[in-house]
C-alpha atoms as a PDB file:
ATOM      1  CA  UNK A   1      13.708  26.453 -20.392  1.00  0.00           C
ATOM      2  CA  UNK A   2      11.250  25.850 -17.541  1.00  0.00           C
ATOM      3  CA  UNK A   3       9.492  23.164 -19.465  1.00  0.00           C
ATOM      4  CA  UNK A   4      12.745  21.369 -20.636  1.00  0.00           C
ATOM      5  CA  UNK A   5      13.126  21.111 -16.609  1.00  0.00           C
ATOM      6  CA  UNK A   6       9.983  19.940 -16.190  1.00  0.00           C
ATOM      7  CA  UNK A   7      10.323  17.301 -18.590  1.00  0.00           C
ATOM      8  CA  UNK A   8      13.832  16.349 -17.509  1.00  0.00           C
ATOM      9  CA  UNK A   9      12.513  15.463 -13.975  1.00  0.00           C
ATOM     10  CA  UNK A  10       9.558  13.753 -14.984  1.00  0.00           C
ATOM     11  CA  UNK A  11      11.518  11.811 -17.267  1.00  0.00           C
ATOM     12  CA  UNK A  12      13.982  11.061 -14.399  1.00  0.00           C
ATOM     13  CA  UNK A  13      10.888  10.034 -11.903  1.00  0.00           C
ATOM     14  CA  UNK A  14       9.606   7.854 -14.990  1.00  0.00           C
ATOM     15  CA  UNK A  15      12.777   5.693 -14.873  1.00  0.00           C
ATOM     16  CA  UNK A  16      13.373   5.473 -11.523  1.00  0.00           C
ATOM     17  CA  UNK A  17       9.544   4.555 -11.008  1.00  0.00           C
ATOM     18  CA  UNK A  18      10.334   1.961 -13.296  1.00  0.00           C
ATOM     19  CA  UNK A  19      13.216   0.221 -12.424  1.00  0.00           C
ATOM     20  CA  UNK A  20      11.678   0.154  -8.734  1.00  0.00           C
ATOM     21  CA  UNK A  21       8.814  -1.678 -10.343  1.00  0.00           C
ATOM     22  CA  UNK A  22      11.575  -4.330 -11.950  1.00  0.00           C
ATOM     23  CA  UNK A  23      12.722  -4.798  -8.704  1.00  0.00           C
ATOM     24  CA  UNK A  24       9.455  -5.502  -7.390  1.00  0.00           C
ATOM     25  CA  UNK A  25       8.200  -7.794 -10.065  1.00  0.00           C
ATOM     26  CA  UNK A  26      11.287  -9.935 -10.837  1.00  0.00           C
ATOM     27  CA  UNK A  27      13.428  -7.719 -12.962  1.00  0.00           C
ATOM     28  CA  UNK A  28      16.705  -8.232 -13.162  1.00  0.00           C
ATOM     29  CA  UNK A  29      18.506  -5.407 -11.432  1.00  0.00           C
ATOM     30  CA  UNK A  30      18.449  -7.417  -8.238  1.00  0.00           C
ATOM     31  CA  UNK A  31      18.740 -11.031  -8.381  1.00  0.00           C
ATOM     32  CA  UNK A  32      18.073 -13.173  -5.125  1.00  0.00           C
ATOM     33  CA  UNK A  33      20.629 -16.081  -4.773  1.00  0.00           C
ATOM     34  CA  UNK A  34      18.870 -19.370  -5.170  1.00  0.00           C
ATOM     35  CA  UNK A  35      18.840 -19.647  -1.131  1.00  0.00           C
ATOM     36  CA  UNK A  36      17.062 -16.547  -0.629  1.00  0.00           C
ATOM     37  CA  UNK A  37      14.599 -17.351  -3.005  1.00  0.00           C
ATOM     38  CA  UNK A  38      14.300 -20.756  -0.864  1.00  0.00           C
ATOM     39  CA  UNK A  39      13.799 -18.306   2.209  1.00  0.00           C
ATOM     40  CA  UNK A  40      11.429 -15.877   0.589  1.00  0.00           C
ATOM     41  CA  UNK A  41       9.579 -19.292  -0.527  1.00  0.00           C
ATOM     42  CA  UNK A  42       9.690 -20.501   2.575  1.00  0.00           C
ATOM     43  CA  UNK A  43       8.110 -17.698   5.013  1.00  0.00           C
ATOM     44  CA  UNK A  44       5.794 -17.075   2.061  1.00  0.00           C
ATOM     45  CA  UNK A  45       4.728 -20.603   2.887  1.00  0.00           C
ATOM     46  CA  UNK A  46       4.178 -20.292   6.461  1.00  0.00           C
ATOM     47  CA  UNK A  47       2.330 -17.222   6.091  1.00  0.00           C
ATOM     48  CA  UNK A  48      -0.318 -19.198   3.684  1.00  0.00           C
ATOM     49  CA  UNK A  49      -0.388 -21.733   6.272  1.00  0.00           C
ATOM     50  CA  UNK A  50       1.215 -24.582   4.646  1.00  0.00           C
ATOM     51  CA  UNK A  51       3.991 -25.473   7.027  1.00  0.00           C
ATOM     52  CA  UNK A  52       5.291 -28.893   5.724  1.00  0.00           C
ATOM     53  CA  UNK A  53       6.634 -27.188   2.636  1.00  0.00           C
ATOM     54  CA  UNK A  54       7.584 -24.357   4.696  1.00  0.00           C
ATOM     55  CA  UNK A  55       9.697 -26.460   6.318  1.00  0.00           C
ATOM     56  CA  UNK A  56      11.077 -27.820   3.470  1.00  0.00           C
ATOM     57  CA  UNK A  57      11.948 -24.574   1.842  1.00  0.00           C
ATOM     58  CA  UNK A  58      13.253 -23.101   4.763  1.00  0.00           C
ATOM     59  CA  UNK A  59      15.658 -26.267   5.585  1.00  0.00           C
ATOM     60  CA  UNK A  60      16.975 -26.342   2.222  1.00  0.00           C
ATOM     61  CA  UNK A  61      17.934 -22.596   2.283  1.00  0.00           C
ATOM     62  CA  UNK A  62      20.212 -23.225   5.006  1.00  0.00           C
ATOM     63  CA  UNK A  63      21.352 -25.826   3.371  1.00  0.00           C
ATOM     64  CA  UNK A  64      22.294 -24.466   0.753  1.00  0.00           C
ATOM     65  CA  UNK A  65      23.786 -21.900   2.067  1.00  0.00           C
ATOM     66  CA  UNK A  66      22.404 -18.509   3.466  1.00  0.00           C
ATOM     67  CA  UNK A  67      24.955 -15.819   3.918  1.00  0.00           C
ATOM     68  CA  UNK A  68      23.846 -12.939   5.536  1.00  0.00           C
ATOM     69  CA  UNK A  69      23.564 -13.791   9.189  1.00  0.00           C
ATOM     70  CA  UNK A  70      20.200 -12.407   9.441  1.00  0.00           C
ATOM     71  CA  UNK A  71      18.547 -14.499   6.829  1.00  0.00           C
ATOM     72  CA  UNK A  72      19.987 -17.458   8.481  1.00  0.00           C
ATOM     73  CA  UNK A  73      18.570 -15.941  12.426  1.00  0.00           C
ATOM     74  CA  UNK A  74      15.148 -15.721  10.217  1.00  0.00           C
ATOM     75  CA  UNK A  75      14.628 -19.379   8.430  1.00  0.00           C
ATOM     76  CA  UNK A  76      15.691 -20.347  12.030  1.00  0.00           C
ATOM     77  CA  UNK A  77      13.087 -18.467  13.786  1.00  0.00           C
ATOM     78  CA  UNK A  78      10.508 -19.588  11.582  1.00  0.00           C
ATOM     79  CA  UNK A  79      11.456 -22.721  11.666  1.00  0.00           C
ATOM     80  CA  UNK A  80      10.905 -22.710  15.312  1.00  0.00           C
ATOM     81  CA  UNK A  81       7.727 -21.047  15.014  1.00  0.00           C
ATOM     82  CA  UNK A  82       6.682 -23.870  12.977  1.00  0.00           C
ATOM     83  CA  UNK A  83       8.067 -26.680  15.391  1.00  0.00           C
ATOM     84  CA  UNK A  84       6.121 -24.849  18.442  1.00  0.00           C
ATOM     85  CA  UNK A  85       2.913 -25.122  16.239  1.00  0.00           C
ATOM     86  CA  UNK A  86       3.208 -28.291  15.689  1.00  0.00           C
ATOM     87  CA  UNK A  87       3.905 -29.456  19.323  1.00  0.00           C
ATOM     88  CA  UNK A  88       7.357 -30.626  18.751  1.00  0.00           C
ATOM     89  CA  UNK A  89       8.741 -28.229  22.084  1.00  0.00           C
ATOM     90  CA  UNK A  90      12.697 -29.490  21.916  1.00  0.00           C
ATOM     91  CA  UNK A  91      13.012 -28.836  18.428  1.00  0.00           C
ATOM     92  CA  UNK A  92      11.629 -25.343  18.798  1.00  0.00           C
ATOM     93  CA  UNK A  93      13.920 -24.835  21.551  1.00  0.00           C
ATOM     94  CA  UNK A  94      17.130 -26.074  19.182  1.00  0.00           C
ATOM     95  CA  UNK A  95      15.973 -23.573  16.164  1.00  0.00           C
ATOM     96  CA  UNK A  96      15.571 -20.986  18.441  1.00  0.00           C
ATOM     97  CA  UNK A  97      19.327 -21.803  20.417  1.00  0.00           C
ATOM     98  CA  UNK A  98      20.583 -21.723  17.093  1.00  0.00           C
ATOM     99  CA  UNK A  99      19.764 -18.356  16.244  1.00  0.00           C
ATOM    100  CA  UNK A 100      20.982 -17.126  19.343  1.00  0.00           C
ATOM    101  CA  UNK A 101      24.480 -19.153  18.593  1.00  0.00           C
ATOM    102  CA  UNK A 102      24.259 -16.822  15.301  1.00  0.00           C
ATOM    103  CA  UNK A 103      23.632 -13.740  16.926  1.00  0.00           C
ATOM    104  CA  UNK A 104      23.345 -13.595  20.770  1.00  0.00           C
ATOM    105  CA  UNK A 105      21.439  -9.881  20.702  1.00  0.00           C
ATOM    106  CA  UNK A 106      18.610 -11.758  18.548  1.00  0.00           C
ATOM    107  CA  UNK A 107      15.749 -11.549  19.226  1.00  0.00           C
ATOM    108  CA  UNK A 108      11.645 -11.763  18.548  1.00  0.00           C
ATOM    109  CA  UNK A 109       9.744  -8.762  16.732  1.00  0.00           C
ATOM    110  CA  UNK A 110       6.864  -7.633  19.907  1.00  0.00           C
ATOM    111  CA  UNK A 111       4.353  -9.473  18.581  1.00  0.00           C
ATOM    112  CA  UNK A 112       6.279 -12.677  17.880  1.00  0.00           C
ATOM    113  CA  UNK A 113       7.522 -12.307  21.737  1.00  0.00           C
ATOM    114  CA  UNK A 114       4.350 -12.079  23.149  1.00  0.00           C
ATOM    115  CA  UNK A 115       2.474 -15.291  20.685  1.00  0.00           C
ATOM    116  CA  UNK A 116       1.645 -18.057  24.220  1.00  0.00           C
ATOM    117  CA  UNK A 117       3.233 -20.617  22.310  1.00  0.00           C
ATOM    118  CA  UNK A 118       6.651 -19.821  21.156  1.00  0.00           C
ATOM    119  CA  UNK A 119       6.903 -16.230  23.660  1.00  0.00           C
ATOM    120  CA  UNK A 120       7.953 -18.331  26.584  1.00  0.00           C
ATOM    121  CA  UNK A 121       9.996 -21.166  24.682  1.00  0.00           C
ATOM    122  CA  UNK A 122      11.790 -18.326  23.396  1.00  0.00           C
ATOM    123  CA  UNK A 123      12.362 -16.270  26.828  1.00  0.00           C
ATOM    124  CA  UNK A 124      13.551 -19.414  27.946  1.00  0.00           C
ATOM    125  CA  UNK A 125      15.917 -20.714  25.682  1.00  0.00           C
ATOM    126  CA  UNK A 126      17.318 -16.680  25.663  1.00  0.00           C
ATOM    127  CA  UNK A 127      17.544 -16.984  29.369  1.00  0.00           C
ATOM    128  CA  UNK A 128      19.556 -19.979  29.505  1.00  0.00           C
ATOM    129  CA  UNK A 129      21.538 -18.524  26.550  1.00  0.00           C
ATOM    130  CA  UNK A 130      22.642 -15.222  28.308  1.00  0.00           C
ATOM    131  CA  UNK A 131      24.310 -17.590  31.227  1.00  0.00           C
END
């Protein structure tokens, strides 16, 4: 009886191991909508360094359509992040004032707060935003 147990729970562990790795690798038990995938795409971009399609990716997801409030706060921020790399100050400032329009409490993970480019645009802009 002990080793039917045995066998039931490693069985059990077996397909939930599994179905986490589906999940993980593109299996179908979760399926992104096409503007997440944009989203994903597009901070996947940024962190290799290639902002231009970044941008792209990132602009099309909210485009198209991002629901959840904190997906849209996110291709903001990092579209602001990429607009502060790239010396283009106002624009940074406008991605960043438009997350706050989404959610007022946003705000920057620690190290994104303290970065010297985009930590005092963003202080800033939340600043003037809390008046």
């Amino acid at each position: 009886m002990v080793g039917i147990h045995k066998m039931l729970v490693f069985t059990l562990a077996a397909l939930l191991l599994g179905g986490c790795g589906a999940i993980d690798t593109g299996g179908r038990l979760f399926q992104a909508s096409p503007s997440e995938q944009k989203l994903s795409s597009g901070v996947k971009s940024y962190e290799d360094g290639d902002y231009k399609f970044s941008m792209e990716e990132l602009q099309r997801a909210l485009e198209m359509g991002l629901s959840n409030k904190n997906s849209q706060m996110k291709a903001h921020k990092y579209l602001a992040f990429i607009h502060c790399i790239s010396a283009r100050e106002k624009q940074c400032r406008d991605e960043f004032k438009k997350a706050l329009e989404i959610d007022p409490a946003f705000n920057l993970e620690p190290a994104e707060a303290g970065h010297p480019i985009w930590g005092p645009v963003f202080r800033g802009v939340k600043a003037k935003s809390a008046k």
